[in-house]
Structure formats: structure tokens, C-alpha cells
Protein backbone atom coordinates (compact mmCIF):
# COMPACT_ATOMS: atom_id res chain seq x y z
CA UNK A 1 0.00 0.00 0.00
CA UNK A 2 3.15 2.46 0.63
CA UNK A 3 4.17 1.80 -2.82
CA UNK A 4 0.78 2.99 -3.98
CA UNK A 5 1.11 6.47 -2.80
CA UNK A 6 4.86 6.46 -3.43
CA UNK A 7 3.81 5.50 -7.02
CA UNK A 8 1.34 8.42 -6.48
CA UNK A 9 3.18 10.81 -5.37
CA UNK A 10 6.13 10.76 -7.43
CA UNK A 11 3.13 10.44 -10.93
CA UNK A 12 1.90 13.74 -9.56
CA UNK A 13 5.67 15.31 -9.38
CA UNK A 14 6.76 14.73 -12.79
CA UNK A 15 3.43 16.21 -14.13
CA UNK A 16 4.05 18.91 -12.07
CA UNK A 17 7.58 19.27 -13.86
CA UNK A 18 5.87 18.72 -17.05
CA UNK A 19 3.60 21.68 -16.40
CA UNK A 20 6.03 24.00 -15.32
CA UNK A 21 8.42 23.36 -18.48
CA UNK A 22 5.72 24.16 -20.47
CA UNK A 23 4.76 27.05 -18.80
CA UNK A 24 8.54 28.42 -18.81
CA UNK A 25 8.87 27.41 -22.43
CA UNK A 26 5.94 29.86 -23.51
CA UNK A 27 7.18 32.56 -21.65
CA UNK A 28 10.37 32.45 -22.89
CA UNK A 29 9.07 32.90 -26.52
CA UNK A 30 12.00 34.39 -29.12
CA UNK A 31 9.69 36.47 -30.87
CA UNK A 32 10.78 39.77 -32.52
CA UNK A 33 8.64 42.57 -34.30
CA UNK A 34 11.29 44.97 -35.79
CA UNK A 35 11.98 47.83 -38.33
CA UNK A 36 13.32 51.13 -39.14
CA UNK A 37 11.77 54.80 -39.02
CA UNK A 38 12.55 57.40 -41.62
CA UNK A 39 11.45 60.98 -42.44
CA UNK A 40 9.76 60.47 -46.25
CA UNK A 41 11.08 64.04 -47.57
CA UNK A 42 14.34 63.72 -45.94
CA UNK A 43 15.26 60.39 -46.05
CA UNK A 44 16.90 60.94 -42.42
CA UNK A 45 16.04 58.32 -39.11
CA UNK A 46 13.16 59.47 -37.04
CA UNK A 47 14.78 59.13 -33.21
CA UNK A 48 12.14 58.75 -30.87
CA UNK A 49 9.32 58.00 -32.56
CA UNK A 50 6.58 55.72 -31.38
CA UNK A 51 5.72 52.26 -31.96
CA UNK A 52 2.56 50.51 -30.50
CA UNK A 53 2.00 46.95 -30.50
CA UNK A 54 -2.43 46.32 -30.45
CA UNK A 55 -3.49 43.17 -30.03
CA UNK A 56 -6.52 42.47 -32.84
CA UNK A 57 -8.42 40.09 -30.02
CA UNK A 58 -8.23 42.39 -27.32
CA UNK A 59 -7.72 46.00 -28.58
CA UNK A 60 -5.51 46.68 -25.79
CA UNK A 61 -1.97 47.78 -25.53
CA UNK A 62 0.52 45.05 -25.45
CA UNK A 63 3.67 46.33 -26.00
CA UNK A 64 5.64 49.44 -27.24
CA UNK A 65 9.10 51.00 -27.80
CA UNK A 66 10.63 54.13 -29.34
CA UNK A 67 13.22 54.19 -32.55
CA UNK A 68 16.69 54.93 -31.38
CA UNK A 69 19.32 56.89 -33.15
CA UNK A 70 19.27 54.98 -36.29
CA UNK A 71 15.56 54.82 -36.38
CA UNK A 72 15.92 51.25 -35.28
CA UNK A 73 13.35 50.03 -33.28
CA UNK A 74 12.47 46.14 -31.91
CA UNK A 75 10.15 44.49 -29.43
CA UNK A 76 10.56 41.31 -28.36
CA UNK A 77 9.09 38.32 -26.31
CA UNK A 78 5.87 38.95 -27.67
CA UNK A 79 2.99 36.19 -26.98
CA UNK A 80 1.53 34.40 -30.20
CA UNK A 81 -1.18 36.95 -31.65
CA UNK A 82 -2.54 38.98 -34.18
CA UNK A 83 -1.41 42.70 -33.73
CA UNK A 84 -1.64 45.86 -35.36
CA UNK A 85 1.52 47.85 -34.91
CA UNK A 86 1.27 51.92 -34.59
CA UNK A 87 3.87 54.24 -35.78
CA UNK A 88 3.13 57.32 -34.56
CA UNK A 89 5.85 61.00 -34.38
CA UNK A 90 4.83 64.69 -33.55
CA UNK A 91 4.44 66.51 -36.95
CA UNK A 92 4.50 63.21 -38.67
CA UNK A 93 1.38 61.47 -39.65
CA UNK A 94 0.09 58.31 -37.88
CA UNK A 95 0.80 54.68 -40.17
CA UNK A 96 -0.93 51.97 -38.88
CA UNK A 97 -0.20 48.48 -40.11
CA UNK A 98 -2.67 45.68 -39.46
CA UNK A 99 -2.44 41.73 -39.39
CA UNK A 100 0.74 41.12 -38.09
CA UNK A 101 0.38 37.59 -37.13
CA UNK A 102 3.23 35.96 -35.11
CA UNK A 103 2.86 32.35 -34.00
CA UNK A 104 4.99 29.03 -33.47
CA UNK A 105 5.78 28.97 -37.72
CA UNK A 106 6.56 32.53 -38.07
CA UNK A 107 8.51 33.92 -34.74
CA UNK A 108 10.04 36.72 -36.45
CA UNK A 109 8.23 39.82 -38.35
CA UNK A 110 10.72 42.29 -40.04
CA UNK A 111 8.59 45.27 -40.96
CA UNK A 112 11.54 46.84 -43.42
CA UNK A 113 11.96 50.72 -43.52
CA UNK A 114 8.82 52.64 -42.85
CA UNK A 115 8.55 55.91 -44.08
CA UNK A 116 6.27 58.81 -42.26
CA UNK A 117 5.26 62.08 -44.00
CA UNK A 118 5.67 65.47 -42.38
CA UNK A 119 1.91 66.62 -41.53
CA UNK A 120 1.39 70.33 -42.84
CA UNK A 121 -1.55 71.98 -40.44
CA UNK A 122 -1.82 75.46 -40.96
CA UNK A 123 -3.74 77.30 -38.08
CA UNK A 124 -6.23 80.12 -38.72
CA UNK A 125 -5.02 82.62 -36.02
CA UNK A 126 -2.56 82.82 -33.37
CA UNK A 127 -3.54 85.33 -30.15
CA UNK A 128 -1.20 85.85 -28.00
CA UNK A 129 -2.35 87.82 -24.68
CA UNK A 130 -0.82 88.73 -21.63
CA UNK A 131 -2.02 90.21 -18.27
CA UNK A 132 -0.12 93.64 -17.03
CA UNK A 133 -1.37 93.73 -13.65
CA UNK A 134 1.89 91.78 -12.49
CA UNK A 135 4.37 94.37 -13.51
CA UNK A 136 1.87 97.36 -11.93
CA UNK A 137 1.84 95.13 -9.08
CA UNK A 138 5.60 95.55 -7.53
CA UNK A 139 7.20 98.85 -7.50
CA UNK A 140 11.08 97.87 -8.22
CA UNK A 141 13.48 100.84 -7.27
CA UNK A 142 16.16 100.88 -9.75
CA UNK A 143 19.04 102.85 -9.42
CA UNK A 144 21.03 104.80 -12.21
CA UNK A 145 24.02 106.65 -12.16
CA UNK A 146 24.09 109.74 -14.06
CA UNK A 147 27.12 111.63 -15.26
CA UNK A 148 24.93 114.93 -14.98
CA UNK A 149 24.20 113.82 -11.37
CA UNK A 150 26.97 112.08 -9.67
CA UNK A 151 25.05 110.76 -6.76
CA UNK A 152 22.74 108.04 -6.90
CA UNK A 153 19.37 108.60 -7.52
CA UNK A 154 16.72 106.35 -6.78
CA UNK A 155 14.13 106.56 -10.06
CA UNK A 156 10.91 104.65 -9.83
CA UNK A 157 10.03 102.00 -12.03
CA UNK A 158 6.45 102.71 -12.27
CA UNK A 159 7.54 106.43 -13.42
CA UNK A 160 8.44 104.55 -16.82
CA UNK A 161 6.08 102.02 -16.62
CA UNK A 162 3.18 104.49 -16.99
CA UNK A 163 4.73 105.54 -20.21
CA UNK A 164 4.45 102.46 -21.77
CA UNK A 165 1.45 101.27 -24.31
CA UNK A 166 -1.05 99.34 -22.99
């Protein structure tokens, strides 16, 4: 009967191994989405510019990274999906490519050189307003030295200040 459970036990611990190798195995997955940036009219590396990994099942945020120097960018250790990358930099507008499928065949997705155009937005008006009551606010004493006047004299700011436009 102790042979049973030894029997048992050790069945239930190499499961138990079994389990965990596969777990470890799928988290350890080797996959790589990677590419290169580049300005369209320039033909110069975008530094810093976004990428966004979307998972097509979910529609939530996976992953991301920024291009480096070289406009190089990679992610990595992605799980088995169907995503749709984002490529997103201020002044740039947005690409989005779609169906990029990685699973146990095809662990490796090389997106090549992608090239983002320079958005032209022209605004309508530009206001630019300020509030004076600040500098009416504090008196600052300034002092001058005049050759007319060899002693210091202590002029008011707000003397000159009332002289200004408004």
C-alpha cells in the first residue's frame, strides 16, 4: 500500500515538472517585431518615434518601444497573436499596419523601412495675450548713475512704466 502512494506521489511530481516546463517554455518565446523609421522628404532616421504593438483580439496595448538613433526600433518576447503595430511621431502622420500575425511557424516579423510624411496643419489665427497687472503690481526701485548727477538717484520704475502702451 506504501508503494501505492509512493507510485502516487512521485506520478503527480513529474506532471508537475511537465507543467512547469511548459509554462517556462511559452514565456520564454523568441519572438521579434522589428523595423526602421525614416522621415519620407528627408530620407533621415526618425529618433524617438513611437511604436505601439495592439493586439486584434483584445484591442488593448501590449507592448511598445521608441526608434533609437538609427531609427531602429524592436520588441521582443511577444505572446503568439494577431497585432496591429502603430507608428506614430509629432508633426509626422500616424501609419498603422494591421495583421501582423506571429505564432509558433513565423517567430520573427521584419517590418523593413517605414517611411512617415511630415503633416502640414496650418492654423487660422494665433492670439497671443498677456495680463499687465503683475508688472503694476511691484514697484522695483532701480538705481542709475548719471554723469549729470553724480550721486545716486533712486528713479521709480512705475515712473516709466506708466509711459508704456497698454
Amino acid at each position: 500500500m506504501n508503494s501505492y502512494y509512493i507510485k502516487s506521489f512521485l506520478f503527480v511530481i513529474v506532471i508537475q515538472f511537465l507543467f512547469w516546463g511548459t509554462v517556462i517554455a511559452q514565456s520564454k518565446l523568441n519572438t521579434t517585431i522589428s523595423g526602421k523609421v525614416f522621415d519620407k522628404s528627408t530620407q533621415q532616421p526618425l529618433e524617438y518615434a513611437t511604436i505601439t504593438l495592439i493586439s486584434k483580439q483584445s484591442g488593448k496595448v501590449v507592448n511598445g518601444t521608441v526608434a533609437d538613433i538609427k531609427g531602429v526600433f524592436g520588441i521582443s518576447n511577444i505572446p503568439f497573436d494577431t497585432y496591429q503595430v502603430k507608428i506614430e511621431f509629432m508633426g509626422y502622420e500616424k501609419i498603422s499596419l494591421d495583421d501582423i500575425i506571429l505564432n509558433s511557424e513565423k517567430r520573427s516579423v521584419t517590418l523593413g523601412t517605414i517611411f512617415l510624411s511630415p503633416s502640414m496643419q496650418n492654423l487660422k489665427n494665433v492670439i497671443i495675450t498677456g495680463d499687465n497687472r503683475l508688472l503694476k503690481a511691484k514697484l522695483i526701485k532701480l538705481y542709475i548713475m548719471s554723469p549729470m548727477t553724480l550721486p545716486r538717484k533712486v528713479v521709480l520704475l512705475s515712473m516709466y512704466l506708466k509711459k508704456c502702451p497698454r
